[in-house]
Protein backbone atom coordinates (compact mmCIF):
# COMPACT_ATOMS: atom_id res chain seq x y z
CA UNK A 1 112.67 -52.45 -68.91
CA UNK A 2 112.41 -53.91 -65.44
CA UNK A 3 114.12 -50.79 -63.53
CA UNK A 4 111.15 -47.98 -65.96
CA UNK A 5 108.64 -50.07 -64.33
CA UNK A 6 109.99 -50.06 -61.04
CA UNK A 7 110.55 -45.93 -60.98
CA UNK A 8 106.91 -45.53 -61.88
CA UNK A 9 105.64 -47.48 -58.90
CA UNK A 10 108.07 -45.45 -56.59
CA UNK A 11 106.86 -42.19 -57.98
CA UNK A 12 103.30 -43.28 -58.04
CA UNK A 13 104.19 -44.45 -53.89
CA UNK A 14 105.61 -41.29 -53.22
CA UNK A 15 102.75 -39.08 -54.74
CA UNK A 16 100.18 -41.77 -52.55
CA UNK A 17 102.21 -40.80 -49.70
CA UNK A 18 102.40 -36.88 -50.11
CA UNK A 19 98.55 -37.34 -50.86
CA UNK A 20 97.84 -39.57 -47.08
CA UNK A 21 100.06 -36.87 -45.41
CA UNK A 22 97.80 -34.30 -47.01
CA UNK A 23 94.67 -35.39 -45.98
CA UNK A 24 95.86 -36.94 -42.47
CA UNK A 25 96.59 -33.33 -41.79
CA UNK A 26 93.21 -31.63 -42.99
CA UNK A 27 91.37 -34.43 -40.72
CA UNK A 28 93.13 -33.63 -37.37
CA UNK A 29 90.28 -32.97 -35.27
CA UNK A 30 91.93 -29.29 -34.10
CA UNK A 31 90.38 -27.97 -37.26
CA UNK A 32 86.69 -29.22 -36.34
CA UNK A 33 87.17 -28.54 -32.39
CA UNK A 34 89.36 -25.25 -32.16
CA UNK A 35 88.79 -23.77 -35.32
CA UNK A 36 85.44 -24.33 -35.95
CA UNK A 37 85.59 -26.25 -39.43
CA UNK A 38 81.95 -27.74 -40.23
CA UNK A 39 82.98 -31.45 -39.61
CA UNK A 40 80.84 -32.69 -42.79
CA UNK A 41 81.76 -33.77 -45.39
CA UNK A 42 82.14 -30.38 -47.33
CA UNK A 43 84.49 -29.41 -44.07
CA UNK A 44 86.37 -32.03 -44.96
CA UNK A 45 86.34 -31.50 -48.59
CA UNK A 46 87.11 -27.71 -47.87
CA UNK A 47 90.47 -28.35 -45.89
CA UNK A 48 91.42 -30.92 -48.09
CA UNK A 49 91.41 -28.95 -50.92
CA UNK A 50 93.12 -26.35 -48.92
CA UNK A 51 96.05 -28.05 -47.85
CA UNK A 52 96.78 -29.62 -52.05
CA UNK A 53 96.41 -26.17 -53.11
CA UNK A 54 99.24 -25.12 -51.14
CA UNK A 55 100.99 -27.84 -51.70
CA UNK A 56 100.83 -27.82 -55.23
CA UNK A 57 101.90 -24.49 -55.46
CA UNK A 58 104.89 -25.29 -53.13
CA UNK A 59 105.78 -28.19 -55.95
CA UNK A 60 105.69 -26.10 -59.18
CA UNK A 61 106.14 -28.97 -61.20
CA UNK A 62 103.11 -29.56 -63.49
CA UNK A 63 104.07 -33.49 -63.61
CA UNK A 64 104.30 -33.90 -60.38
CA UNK A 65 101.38 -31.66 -59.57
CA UNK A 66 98.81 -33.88 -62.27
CA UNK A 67 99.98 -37.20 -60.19
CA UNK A 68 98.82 -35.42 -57.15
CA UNK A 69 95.58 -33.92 -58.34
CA UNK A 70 94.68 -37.15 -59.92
CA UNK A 71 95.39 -39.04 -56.49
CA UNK A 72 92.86 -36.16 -55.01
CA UNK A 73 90.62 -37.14 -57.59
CA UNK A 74 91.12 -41.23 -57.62
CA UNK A 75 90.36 -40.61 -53.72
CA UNK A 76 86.74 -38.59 -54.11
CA UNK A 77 85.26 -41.23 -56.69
CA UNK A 78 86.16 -43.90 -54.19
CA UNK A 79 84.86 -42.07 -51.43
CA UNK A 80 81.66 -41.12 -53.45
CA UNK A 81 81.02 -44.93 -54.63
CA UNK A 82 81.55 -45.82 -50.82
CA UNK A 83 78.83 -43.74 -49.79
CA UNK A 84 76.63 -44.98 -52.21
CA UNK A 85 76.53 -42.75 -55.26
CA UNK A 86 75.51 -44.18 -58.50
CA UNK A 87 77.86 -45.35 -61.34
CA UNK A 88 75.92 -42.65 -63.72
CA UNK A 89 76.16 -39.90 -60.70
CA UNK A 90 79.32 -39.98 -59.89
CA UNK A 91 80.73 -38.31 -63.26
CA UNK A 92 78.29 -35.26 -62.28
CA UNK A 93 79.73 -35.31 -58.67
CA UNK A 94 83.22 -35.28 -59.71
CA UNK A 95 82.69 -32.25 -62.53
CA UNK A 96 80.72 -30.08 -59.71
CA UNK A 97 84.35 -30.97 -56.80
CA UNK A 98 86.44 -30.12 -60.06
CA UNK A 99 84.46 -26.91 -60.50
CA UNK A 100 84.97 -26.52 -56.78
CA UNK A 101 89.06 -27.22 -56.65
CA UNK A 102 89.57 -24.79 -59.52
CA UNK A 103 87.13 -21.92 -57.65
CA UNK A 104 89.01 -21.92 -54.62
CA UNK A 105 92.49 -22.50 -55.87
CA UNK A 106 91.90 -19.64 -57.99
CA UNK A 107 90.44 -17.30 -54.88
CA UNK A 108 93.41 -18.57 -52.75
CA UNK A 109 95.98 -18.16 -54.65
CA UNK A 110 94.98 -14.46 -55.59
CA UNK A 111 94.66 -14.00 -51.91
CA UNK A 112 97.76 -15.36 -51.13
CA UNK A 113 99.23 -12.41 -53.47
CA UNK A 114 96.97 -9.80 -52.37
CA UNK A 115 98.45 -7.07 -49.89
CA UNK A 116 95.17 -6.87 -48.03
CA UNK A 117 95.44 -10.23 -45.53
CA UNK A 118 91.82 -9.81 -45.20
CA UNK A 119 91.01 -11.05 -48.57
CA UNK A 120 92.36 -14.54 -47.16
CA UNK A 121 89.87 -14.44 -44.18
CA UNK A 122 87.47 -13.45 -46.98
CA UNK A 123 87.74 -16.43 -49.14
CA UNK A 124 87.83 -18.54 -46.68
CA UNK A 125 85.23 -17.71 -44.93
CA UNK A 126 83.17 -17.78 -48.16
CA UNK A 127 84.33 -21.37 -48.92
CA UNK A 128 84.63 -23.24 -45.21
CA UNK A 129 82.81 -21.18 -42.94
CA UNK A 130 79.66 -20.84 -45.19
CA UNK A 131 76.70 -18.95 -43.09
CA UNK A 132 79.14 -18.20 -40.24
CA UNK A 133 79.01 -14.77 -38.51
CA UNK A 134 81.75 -15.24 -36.06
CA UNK A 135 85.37 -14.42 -38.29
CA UNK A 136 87.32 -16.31 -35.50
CA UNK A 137 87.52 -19.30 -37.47
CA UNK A 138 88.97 -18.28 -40.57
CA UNK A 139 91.29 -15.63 -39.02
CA UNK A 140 92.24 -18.17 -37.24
CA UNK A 141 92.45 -20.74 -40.34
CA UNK A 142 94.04 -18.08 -42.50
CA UNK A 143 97.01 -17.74 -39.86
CA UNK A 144 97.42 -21.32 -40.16
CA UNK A 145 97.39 -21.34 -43.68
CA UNK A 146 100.33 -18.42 -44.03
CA UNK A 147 102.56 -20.31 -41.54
CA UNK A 148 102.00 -23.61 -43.38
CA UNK A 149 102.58 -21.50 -47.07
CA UNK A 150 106.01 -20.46 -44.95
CA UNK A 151 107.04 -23.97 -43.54
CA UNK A 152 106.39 -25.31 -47.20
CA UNK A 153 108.70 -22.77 -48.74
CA UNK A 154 111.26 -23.91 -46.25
CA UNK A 155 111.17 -26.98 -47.46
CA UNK A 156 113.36 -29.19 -49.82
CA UNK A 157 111.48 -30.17 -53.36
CA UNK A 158 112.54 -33.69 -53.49
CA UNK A 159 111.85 -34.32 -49.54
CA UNK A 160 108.52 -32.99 -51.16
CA UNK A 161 108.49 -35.63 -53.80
CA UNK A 162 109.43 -38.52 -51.98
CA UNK A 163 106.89 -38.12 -49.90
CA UNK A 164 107.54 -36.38 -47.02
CA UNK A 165 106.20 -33.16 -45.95
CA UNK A 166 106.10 -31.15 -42.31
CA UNK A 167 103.12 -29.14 -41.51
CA UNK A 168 102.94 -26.99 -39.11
CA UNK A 169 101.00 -27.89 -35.00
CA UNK A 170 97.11 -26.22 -36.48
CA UNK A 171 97.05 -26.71 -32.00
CA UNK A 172 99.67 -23.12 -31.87
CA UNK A 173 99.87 -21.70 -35.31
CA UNK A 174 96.23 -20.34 -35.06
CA UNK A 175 96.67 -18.87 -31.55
CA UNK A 176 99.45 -16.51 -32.32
């Protein structure tokens, strides 16, 4: 079964790929500059986590979806052994971002199907803008994150899958 082998590596590429594009986006320094996103590495965390949850909703396929989240996940225990974590703290770590993924994709999807656009701002204030008094950066971040909701809709499933995803310029979306 030379070819079975061979379509698992291309999926597993593909869901790498969608998972790079993901996080190249969340890191473009617009967020930390214009928006105001903490540039730590909870900032970091935060817009990642942002951007997957969208994404994965956009996918709707649980498969897929698990091969993404468990790139997200393969990705934060590297990171954490990088920066020096422990072999016995890094289990602890990874429950308390797990606790923290399923939090805010909870609040953000219910926001996303609220009728009140505020409870968006809301939530993410609460989750990236911790402390903040100033609403300007996750009004701003919550137009950004309806018009990227939009341009994912727009787009085709297997582009998706393969790898390939278009988000929207963070540098105009916010302004409007």
């Amino acid at each position: 079964m030379i070819l079975g082998s061979f379509l698992k590596v291309s999926h597993r590429d593909s869901i790498r790929d969608l998972y790079g594009m993901i996080v190249a986006q969340a890191r473009l320094p617009t967020f930390y500059e214009a928006y105001g996103v903490p540039d730590t590495v909870e900032g970091r965390f935060d817009l990642i986590v942002l951007h997957l949850v969208l994404v994965l909703a956009r996918l709707n396929d649980a498969e897929q979806g698990q091969r993404l989240f468990d790139a997200f996940c393969r990705d934060l225990d590297a990171n954490l052994r990088e920066m020096g974590v422990g072999d016995l703290a890094v289990p602890k770590r990874m429950h308390r971002f797990g606790e923290a993924f399923y939090g805010r994709q909870a609040a953000y999807t219910a926001a996303f199907a609220a009728p009140d656009p505020r409870i968006l701002v809301n939530a993410l204030a609460r989750n990236i803008f911790p402390g903040s008094a100033d609403d300007a950066g996750p009004v701003r971040l919550a137009r950004y994150a309806r018009a990227l909701l939009r341009e994912l809709e727009a787009q085709d499933t297997a582009a998706l899958l393969s790898g390939k995803v278009e988000f929207p310029e963070p540098e105009t979306v916010g302004t409007l």
